[in-house]
C-alpha atoms as a PDB file:
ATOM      1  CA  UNK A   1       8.079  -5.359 -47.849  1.00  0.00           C
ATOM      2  CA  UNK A   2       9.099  -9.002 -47.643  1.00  0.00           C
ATOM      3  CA  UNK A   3      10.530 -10.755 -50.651  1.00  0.00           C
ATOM      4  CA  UNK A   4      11.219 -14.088 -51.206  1.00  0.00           C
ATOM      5  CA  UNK A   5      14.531 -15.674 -50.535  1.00  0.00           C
ATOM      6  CA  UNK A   6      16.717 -15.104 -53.082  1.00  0.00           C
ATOM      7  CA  UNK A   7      15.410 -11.957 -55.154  1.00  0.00           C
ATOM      8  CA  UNK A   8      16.771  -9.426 -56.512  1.00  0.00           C
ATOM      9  CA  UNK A   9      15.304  -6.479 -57.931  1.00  0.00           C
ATOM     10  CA  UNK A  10      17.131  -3.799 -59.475  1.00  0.00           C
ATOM     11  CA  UNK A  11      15.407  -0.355 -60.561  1.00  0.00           C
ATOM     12  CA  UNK A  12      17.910   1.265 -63.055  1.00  0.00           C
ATOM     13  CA  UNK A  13      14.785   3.306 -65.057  1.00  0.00           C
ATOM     14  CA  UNK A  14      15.081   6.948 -64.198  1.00  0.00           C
ATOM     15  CA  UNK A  15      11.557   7.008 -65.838  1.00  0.00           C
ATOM     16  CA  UNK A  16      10.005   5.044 -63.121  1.00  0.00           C
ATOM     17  CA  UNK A  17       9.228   6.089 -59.530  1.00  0.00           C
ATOM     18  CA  UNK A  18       8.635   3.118 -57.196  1.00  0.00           C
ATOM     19  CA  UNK A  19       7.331   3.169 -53.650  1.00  0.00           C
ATOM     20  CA  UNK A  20       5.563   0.967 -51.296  1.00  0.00           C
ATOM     21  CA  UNK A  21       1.450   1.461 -50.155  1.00  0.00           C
ATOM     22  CA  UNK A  22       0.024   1.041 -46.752  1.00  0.00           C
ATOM     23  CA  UNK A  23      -0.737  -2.781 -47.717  1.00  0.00           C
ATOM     24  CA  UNK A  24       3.106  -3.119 -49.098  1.00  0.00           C
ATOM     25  CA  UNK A  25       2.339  -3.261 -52.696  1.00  0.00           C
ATOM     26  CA  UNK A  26       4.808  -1.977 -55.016  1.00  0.00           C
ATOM     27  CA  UNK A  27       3.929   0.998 -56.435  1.00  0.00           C
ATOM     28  CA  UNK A  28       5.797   1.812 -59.929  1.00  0.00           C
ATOM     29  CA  UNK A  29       4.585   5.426 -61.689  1.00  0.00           C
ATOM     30  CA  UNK A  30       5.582   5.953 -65.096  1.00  0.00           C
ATOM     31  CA  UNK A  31       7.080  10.189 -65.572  1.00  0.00           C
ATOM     32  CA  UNK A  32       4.688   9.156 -68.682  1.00  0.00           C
ATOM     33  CA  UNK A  33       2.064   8.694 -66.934  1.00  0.00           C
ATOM     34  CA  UNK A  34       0.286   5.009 -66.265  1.00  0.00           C
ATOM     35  CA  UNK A  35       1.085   3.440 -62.758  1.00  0.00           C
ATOM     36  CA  UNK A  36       0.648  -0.014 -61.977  1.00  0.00           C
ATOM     37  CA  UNK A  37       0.523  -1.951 -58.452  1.00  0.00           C
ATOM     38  CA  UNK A  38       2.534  -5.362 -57.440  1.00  0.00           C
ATOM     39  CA  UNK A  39       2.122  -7.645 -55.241  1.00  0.00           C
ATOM     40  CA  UNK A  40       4.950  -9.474 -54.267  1.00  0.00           C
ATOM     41  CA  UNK A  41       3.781 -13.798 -54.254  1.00  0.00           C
ATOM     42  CA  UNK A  42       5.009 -16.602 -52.142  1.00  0.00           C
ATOM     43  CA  UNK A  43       7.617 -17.422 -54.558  1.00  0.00           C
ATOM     44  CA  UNK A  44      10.479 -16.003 -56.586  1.00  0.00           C
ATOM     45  CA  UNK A  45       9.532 -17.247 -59.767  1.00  0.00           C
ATOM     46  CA  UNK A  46       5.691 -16.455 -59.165  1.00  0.00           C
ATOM     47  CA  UNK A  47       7.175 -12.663 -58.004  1.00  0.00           C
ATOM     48  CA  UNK A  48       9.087 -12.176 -61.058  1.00  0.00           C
ATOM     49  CA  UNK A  49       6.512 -13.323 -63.568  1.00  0.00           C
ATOM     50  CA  UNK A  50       3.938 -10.907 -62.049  1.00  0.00           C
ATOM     51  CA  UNK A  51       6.199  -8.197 -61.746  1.00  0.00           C
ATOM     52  CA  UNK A  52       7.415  -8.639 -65.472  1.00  0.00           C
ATOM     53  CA  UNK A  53       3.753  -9.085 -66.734  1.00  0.00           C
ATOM     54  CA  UNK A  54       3.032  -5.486 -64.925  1.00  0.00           C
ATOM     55  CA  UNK A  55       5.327  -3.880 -66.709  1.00  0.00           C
ATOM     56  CA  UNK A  56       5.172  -5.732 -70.086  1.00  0.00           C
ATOM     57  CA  UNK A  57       1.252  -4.684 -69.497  1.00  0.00           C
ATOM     58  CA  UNK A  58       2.014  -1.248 -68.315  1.00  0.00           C
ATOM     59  CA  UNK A  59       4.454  -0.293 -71.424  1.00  0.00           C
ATOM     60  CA  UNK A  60       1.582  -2.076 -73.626  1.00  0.00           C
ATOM     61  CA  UNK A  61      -0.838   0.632 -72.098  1.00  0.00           C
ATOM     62  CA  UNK A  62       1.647   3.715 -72.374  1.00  0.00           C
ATOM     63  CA  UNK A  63       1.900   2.647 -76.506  1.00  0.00           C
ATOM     64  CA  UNK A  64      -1.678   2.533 -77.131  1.00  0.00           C
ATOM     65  CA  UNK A  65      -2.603   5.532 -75.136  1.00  0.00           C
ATOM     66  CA  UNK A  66       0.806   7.606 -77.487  1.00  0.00           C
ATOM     67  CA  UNK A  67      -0.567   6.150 -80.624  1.00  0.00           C
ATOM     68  CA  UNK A  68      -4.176   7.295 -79.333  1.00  0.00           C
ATOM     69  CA  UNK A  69      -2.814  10.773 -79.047  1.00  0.00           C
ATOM     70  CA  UNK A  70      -0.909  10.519 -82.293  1.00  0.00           C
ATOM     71  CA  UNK A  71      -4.466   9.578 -84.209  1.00  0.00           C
ATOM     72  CA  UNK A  72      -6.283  12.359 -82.427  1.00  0.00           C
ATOM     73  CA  UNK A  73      -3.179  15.245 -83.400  1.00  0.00           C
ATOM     74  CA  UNK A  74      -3.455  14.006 -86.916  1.00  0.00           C
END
């Protein structure tokens, strides 16, 4: 995987599994479920955006589907 100059990531979640596709896309899997692909962009700012949109869009998903199963136990 190639990454701009200058990042840094750090993966400190024990809920998330990452690993890397055939095409080098991140691959993040939640141990609640969703999973989400990145692809890393020209530049660090563009890289960091994406990959904290993913995740902000990922944990979005993860509420709605626990308050979905919350509605359907009730």
């Amino acid at each position: 995987m190639h990454f701009p100059d200058g990042s840094t990531i750090v993966f400190s979640d024990s809920d998330w599994d990452f690993s890397l596709d055939e095409n080098d896309n991140l691959i993040a899997k939640s141990a609640l479920g969703p999973s989400l692909s990145i692809k890393a962009s020209g530049d660090v700012y563009g890289f960091k955006k994406r990959f904290i949109d993913s995740l902000r869009n990922a944990s979005a998903e993860m509420r709605a589907s626990a308050n979905q199963k919350k509605r359907f136990l009730n």
